[in-house]
PDB file of N, CA and C in Angstrom:
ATOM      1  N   UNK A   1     140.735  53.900  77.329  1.00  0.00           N
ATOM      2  CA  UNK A   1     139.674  54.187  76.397  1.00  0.00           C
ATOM      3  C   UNK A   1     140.045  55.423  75.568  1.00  0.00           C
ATOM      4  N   UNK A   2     140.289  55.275  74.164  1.00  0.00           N
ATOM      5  CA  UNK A   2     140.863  56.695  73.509  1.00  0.00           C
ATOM      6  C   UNK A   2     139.370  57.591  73.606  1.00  0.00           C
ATOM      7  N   UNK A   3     139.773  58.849  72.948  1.00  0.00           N
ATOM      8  CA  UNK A   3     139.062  59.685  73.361  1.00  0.00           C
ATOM      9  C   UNK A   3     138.283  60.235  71.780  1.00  0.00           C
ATOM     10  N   UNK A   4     136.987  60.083  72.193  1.00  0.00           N
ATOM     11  CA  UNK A   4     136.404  59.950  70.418  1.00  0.00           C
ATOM     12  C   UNK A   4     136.144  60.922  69.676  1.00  0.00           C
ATOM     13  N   UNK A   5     135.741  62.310  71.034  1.00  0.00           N
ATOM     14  CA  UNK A   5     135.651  63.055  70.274  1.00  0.00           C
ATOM     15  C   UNK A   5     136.703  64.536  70.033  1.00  0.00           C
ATOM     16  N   UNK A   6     137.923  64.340  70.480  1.00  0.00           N
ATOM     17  CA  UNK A   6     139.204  65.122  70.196  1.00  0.00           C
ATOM     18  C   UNK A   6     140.233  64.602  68.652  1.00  0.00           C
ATOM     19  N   UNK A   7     139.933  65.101  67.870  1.00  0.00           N
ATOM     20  CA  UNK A   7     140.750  64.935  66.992  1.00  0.00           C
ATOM     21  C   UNK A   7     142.353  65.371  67.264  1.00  0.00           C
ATOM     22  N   UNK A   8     143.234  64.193  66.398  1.00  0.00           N
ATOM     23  CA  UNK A   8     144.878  64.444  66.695  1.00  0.00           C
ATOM     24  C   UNK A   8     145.360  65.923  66.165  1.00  0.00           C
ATOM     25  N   UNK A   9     146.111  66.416  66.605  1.00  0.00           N
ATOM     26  CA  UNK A   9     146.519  68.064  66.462  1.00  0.00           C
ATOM     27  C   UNK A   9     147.639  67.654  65.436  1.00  0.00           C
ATOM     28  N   UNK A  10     147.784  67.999  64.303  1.00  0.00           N
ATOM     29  CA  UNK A  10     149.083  67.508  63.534  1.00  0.00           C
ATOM     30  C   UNK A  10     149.849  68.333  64.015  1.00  0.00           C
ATOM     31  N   UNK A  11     151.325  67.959  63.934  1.00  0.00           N
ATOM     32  CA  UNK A  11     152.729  68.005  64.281  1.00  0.00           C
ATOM     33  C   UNK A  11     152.887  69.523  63.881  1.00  0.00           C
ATOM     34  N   UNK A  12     153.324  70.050  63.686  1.00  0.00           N
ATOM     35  CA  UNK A  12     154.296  71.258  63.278  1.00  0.00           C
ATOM     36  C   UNK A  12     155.693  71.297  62.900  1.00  0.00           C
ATOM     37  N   UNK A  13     156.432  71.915  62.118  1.00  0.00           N
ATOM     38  CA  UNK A  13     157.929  72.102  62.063  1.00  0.00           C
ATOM     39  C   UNK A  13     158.071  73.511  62.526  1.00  0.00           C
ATOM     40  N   UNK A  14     159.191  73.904  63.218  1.00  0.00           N
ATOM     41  CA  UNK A  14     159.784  75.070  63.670  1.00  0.00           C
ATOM     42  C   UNK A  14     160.793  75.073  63.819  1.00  0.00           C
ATOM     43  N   UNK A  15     161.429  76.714  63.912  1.00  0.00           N
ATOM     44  CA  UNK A  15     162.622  77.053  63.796  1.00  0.00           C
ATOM     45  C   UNK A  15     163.226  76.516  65.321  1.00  0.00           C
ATOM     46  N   UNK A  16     163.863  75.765  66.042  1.00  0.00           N
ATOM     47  CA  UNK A  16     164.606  75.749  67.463  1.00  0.00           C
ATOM     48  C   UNK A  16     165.338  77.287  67.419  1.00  0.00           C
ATOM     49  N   UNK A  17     165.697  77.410  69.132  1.00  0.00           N
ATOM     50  CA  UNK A  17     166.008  78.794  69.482  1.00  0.00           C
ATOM     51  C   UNK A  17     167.321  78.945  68.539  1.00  0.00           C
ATOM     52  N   UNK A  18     168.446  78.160  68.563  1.00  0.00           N
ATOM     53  CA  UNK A  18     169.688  78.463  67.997  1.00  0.00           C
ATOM     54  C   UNK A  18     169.549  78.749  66.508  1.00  0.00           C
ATOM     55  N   UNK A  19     168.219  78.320  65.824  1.00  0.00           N
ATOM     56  CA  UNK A  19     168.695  78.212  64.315  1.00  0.00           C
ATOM     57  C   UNK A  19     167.822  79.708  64.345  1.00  0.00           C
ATOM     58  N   UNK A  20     166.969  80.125  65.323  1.00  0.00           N
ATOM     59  CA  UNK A  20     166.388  81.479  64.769  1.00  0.00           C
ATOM     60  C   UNK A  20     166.975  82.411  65.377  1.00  0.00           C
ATOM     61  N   UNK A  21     168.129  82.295  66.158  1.00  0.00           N
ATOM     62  CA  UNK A  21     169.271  82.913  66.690  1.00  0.00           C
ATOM     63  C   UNK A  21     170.180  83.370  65.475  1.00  0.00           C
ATOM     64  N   UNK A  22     170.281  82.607  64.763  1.00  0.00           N
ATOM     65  CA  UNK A  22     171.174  82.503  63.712  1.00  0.00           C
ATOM     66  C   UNK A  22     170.450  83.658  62.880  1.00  0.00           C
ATOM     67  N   UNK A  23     169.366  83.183  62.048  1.00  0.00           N
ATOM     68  CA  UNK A  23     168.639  83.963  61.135  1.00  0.00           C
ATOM     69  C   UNK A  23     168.384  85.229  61.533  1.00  0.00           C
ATOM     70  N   UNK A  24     167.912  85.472  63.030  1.00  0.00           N
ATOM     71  CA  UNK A  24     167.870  86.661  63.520  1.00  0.00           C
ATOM     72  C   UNK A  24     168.999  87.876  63.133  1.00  0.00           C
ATOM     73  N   UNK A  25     170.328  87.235  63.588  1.00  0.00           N
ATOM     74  CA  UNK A  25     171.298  87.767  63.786  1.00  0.00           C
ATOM     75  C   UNK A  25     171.588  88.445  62.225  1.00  0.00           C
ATOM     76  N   UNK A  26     171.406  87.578  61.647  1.00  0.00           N
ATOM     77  CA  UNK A  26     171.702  87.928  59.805  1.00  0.00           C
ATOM     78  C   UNK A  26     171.042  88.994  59.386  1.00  0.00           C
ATOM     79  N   UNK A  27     169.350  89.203  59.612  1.00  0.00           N
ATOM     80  CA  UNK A  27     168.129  89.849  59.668  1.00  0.00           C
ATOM     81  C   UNK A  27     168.475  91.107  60.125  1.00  0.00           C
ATOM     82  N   UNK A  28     169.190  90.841  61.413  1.00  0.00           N
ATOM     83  CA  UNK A  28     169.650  92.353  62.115  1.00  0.00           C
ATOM     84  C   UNK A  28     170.377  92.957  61.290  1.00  0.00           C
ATOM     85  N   UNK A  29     171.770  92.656  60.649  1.00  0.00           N
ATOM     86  CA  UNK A  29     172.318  93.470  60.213  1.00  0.00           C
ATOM     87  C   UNK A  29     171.960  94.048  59.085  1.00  0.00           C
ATOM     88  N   UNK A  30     171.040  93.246  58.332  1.00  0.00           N
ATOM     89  CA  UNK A  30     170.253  93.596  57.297  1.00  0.00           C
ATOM     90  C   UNK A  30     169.917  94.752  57.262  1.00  0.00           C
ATOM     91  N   UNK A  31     169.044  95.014  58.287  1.00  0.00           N
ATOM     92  CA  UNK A  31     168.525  95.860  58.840  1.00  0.00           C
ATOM     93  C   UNK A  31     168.610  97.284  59.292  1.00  0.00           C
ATOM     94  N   UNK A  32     169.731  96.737  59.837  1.00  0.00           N
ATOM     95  CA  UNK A  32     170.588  98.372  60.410  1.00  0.00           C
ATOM     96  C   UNK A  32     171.851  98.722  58.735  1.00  0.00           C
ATOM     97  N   UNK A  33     171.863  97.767  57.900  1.00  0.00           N
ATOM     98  CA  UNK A  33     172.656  98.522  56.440  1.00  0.00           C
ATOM     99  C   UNK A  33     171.036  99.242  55.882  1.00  0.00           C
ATOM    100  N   UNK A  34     169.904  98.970  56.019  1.00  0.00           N
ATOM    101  CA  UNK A  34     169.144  99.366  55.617  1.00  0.00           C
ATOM    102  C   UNK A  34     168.235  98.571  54.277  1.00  0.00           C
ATOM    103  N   UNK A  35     168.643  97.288  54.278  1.00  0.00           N
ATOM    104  CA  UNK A  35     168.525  96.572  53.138  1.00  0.00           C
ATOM    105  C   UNK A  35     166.875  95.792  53.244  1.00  0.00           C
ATOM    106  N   UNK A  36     167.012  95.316  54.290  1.00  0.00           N
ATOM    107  CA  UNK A  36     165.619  94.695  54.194  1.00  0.00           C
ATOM    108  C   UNK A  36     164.821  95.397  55.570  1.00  0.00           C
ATOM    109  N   UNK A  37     163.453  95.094  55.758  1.00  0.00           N
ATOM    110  CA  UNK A  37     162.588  96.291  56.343  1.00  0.00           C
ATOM    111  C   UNK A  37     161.445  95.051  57.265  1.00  0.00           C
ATOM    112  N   UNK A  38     161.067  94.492  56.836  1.00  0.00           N
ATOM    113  CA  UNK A  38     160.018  92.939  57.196  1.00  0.00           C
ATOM    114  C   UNK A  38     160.348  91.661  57.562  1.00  0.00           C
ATOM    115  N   UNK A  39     159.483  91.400  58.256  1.00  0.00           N
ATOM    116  CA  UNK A  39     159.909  89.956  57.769  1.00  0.00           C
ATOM    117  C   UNK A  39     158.335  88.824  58.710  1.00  0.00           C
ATOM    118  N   UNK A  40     158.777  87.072  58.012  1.00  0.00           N
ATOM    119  CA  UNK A  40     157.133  86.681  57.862  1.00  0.00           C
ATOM    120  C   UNK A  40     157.683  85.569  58.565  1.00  0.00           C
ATOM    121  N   UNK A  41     157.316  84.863  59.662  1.00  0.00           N
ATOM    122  CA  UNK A  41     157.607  83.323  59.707  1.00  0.00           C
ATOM    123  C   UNK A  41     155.815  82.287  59.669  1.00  0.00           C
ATOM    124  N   UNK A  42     156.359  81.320  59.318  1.00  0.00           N
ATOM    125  CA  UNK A  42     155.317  80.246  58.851  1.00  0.00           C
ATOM    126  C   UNK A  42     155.799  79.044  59.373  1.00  0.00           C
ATOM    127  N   UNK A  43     154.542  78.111  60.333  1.00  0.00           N
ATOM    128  CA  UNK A  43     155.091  77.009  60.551  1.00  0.00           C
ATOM    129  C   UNK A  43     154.001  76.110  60.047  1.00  0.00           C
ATOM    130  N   UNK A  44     154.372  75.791  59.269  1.00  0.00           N
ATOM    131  CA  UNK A  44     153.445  74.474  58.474  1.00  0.00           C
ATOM    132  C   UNK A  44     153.942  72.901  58.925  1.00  0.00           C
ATOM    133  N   UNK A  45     152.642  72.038  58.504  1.00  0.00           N
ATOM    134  CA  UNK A  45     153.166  70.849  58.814  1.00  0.00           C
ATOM    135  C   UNK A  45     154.313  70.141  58.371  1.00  0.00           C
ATOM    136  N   UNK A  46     155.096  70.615  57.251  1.00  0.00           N
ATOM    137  CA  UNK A  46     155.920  70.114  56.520  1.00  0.00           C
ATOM    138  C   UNK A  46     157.186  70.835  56.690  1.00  0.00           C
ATOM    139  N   UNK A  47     157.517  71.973  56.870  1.00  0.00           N
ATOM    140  CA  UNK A  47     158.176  72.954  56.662  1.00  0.00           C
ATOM    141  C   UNK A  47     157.746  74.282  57.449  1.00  0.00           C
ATOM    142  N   UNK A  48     158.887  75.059  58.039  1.00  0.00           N
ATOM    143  CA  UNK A  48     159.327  76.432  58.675  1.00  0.00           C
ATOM    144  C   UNK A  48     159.687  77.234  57.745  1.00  0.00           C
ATOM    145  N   UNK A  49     158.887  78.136  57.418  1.00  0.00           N
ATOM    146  CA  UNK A  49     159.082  79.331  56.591  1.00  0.00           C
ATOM    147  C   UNK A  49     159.807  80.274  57.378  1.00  0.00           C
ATOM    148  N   UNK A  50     160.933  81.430  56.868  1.00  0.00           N
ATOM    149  CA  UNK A  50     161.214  82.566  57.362  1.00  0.00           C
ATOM    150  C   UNK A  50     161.388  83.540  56.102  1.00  0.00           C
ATOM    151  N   UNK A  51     160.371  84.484  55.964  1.00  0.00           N
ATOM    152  CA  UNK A  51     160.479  84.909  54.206  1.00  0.00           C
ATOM    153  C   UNK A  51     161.149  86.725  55.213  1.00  0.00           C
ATOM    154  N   UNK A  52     161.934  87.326  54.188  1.00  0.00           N
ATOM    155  CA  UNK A  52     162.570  88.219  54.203  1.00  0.00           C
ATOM    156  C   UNK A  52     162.248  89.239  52.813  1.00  0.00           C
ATOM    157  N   UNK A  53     161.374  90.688  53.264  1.00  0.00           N
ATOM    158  CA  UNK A  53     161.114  91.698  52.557  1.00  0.00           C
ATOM    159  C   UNK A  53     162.189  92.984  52.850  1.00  0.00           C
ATOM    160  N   UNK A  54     162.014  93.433  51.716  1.00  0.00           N
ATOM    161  CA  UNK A  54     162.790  94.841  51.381  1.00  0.00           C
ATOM    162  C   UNK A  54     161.962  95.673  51.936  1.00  0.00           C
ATOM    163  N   UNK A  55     160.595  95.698  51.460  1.00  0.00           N
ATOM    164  CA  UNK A  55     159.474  96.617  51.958  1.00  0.00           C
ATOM    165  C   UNK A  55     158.231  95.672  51.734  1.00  0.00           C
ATOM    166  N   UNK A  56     157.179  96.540  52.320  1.00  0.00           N
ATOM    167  CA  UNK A  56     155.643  95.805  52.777  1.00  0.00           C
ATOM    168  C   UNK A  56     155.475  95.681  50.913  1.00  0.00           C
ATOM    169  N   UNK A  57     155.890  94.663  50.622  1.00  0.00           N
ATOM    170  CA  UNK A  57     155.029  93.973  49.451  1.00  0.00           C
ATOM    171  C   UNK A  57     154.624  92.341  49.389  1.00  0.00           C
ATOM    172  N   UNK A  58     154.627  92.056  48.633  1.00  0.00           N
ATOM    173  CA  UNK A  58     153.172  90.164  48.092  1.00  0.00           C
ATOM    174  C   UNK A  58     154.616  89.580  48.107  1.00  0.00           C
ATOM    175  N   UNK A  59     156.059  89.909  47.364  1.00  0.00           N
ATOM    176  CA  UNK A  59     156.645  88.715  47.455  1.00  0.00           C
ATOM    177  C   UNK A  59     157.809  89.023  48.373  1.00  0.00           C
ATOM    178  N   UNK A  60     158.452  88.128  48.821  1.00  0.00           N
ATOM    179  CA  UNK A  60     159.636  88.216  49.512  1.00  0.00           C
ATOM    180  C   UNK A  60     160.834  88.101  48.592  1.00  0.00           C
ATOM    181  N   UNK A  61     161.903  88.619  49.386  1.00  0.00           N
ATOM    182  CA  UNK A  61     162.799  88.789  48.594  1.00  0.00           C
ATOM    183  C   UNK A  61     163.946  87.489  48.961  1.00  0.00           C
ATOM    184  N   UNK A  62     164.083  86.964  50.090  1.00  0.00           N
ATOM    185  CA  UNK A  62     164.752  85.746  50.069  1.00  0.00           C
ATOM    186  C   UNK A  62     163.534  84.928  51.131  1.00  0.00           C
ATOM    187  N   UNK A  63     163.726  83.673  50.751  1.00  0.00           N
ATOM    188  CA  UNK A  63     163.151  82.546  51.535  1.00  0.00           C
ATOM    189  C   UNK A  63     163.892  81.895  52.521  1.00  0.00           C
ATOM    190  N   UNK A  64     163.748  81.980  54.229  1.00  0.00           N
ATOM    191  CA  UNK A  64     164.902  80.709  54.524  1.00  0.00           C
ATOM    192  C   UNK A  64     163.731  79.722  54.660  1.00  0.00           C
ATOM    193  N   UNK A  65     164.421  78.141  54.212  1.00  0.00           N
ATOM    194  CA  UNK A  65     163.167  76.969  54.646  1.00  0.00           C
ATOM    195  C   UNK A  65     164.031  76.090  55.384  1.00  0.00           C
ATOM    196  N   UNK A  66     163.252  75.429  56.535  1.00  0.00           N
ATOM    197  CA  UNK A  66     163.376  74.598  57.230  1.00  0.00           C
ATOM    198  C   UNK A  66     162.377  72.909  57.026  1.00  0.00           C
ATOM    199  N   UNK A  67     163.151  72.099  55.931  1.00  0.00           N
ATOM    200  CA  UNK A  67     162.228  70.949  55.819  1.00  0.00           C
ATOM    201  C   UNK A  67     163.126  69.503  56.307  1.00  0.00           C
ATOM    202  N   UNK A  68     162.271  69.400  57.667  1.00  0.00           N
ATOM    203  CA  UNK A  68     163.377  68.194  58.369  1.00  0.00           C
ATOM    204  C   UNK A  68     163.125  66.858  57.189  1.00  0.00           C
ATOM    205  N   UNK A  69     162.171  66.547  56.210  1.00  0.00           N
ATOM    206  CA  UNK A  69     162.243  64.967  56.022  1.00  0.00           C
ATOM    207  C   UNK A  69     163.702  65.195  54.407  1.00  0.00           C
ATOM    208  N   UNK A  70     163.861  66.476  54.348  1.00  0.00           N
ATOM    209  CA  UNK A  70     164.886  66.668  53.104  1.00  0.00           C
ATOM    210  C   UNK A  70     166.706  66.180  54.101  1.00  0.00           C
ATOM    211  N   UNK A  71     166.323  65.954  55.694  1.00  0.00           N
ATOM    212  CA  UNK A  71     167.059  65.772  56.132  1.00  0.00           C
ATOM    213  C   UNK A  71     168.712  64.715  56.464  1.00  0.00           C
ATOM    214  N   UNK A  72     167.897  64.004  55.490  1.00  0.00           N
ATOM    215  CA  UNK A  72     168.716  62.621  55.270  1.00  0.00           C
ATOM    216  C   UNK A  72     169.384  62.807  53.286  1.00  0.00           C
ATOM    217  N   UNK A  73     168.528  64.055  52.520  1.00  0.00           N
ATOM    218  CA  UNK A  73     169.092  63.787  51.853  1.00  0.00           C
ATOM    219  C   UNK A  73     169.542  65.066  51.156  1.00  0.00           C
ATOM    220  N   UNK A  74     169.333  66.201  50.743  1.00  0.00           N
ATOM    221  CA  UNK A  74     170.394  67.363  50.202  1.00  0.00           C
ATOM    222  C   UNK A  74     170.596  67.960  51.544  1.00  0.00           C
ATOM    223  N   UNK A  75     169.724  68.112  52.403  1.00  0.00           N
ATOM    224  CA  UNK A  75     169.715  69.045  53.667  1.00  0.00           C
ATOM    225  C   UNK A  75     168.436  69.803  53.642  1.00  0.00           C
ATOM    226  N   UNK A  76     168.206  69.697  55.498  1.00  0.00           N
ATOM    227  CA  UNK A  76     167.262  70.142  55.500  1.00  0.00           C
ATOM    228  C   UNK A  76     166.827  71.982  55.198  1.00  0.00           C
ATOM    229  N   UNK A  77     168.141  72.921  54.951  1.00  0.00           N
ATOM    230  CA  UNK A  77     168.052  73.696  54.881  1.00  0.00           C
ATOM    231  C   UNK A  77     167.833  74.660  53.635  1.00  0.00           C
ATOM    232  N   UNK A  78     167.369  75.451  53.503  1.00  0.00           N
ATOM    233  CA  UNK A  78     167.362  76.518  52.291  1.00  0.00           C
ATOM    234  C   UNK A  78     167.337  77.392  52.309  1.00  0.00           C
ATOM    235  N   UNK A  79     167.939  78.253  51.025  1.00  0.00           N
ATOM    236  CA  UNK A  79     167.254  79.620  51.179  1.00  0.00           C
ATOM    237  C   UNK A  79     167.272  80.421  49.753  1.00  0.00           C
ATOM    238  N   UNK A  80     166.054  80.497  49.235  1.00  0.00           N
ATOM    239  CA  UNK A  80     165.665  80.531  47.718  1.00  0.00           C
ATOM    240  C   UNK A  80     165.091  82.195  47.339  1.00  0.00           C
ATOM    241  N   UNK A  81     165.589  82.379  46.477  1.00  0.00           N
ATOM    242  CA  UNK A  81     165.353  83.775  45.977  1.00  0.00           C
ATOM    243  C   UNK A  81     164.320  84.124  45.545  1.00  0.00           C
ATOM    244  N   UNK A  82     163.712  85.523  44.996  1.00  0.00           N
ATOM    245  CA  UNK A  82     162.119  86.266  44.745  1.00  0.00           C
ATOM    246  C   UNK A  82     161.945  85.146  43.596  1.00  0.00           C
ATOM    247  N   UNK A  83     162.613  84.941  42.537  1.00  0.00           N
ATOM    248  CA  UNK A  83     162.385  84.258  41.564  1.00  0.00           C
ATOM    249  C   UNK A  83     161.963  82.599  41.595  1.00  0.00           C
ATOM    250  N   UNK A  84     162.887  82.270  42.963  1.00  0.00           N
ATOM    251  CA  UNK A  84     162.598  80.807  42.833  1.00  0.00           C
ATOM    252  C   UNK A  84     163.393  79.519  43.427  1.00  0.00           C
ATOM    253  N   UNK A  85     164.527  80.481  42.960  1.00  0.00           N
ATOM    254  CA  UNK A  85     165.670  80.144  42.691  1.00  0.00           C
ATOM    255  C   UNK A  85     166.389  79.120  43.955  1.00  0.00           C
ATOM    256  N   UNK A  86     167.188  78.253  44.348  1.00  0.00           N
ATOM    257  CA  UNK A  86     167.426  77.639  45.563  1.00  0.00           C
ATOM    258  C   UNK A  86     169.032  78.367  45.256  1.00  0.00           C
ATOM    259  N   UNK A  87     169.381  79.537  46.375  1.00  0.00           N
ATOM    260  CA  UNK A  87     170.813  80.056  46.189  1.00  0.00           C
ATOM    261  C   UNK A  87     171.475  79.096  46.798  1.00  0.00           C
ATOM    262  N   UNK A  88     171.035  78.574  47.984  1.00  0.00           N
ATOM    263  CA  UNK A  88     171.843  77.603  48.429  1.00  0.00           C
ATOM    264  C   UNK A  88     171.300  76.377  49.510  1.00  0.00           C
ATOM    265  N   UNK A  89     171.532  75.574  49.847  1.00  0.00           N
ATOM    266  CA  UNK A  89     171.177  74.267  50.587  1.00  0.00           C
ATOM    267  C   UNK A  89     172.175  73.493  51.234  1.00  0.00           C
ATOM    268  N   UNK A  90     171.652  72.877  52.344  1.00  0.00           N
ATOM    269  CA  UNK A  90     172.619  72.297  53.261  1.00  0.00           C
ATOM    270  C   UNK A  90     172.062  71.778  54.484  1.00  0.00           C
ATOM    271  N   UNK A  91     173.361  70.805  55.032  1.00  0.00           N
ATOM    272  CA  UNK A  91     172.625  70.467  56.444  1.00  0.00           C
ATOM    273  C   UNK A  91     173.081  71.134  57.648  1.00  0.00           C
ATOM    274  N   UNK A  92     173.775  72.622  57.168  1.00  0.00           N
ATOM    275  CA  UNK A  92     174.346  73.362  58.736  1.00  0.00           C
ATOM    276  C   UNK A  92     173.671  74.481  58.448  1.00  0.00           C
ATOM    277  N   UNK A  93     172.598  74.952  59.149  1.00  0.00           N
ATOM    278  CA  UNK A  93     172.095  76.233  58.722  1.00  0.00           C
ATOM    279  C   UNK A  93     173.062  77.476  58.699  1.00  0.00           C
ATOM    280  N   UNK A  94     174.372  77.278  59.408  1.00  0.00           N
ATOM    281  CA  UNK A  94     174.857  78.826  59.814  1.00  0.00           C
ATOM    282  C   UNK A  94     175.844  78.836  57.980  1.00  0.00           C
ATOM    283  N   UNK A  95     176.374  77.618  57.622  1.00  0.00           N
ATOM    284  CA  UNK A  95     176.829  77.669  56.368  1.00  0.00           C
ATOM    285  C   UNK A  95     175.798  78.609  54.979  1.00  0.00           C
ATOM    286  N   UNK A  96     174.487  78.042  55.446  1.00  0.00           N
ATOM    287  CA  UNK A  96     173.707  77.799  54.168  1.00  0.00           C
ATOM    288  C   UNK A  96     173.331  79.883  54.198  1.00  0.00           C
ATOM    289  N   UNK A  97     172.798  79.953  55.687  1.00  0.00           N
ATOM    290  CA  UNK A  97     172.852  81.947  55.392  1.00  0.00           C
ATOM    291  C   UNK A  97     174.100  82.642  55.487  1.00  0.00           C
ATOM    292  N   UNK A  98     175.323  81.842  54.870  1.00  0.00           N
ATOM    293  CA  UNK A  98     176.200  82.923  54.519  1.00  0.00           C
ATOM    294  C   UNK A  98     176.178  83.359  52.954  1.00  0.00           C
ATOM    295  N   UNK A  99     175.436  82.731  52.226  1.00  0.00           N
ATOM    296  CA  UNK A  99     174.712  83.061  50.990  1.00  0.00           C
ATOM    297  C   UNK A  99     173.537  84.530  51.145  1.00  0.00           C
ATOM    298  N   UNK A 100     173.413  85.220  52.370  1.00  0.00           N
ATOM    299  CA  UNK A 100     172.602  86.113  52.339  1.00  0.00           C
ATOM    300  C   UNK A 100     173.559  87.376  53.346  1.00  0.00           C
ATOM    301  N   UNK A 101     174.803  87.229  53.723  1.00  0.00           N
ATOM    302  CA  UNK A 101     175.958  87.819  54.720  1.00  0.00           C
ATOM    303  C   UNK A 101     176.902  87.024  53.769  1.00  0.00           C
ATOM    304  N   UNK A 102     177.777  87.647  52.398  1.00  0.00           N
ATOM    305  CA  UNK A 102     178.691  86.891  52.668  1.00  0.00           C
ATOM    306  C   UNK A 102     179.895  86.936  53.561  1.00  0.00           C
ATOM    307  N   UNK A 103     180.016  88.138  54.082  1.00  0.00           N
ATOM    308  CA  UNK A 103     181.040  88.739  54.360  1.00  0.00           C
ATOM    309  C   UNK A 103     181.417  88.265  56.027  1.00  0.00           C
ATOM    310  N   UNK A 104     180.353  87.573  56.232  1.00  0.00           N
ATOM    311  CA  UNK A 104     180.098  86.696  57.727  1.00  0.00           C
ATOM    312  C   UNK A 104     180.675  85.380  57.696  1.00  0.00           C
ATOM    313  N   UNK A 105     181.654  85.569  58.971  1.00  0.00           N
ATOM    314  CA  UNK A 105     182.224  84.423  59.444  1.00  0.00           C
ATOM    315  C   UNK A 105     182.176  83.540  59.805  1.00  0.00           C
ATOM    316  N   UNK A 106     181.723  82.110  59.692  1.00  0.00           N
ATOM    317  CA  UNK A 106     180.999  81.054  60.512  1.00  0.00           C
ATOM    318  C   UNK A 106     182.434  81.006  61.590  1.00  0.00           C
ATOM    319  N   UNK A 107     181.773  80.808  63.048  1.00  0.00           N
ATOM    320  CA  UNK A 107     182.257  80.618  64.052  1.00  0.00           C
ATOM    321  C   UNK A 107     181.814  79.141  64.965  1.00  0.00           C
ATOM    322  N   UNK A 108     182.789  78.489  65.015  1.00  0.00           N
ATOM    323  CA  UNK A 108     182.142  76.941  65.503  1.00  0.00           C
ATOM    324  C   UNK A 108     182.777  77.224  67.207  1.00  0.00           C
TER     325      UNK A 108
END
């Protein structure tokens, strides 16, 4: 007998431990050069926000996004600038934030 009066909880998207392992790690060094100061995560039904501030202000200064149904076709990954901008996209996240570290080595 379903249950009539519990409505369905919609789904969520989120970061898994390894991909916010990743972002973390980037974030850190950020951090300790002194470059960025904040930071925001968002899990919406569609998409995993991770927005990245310089200081406590309204916009962020890079976006990472996590949208699994873009998954089959540019990649589910992003990461788009204050302006708008998509710096870069892909389906390996550790590729796509070397657009925010370039100087970082992907290690497989």
């Amino acid at each position: 007998m379903p249950n009539i009066g519990q409505a369905k909880v919609p789904a969520i998207v989120a970061f898994d431990r390894k991909e916010l392992a990743l972002i973390l790690a980037v974030y850190g060094r950020k951090v300790g050069q002194g470059e960025w100061r904040d930071y925001a995560m968002d899990f919406l039904r569609e998409r995993a926000v991770f927005s990245i501030y310089a200081r406590m202000s309204e916009r962020p200064l890079f976006i990472v996004e996590k949208t699994p149904r873009m998954r089959n076709k540019q990649g589910q990954y992003t990461v788009t600038n204050q302006q708008g901008r998509i710096l870069k996209r892909g389906h390996d996240i550790a590729l796509v934030l070397r657009v925010l570290d370039p100087q970082l080595a992907v290690v497989s």
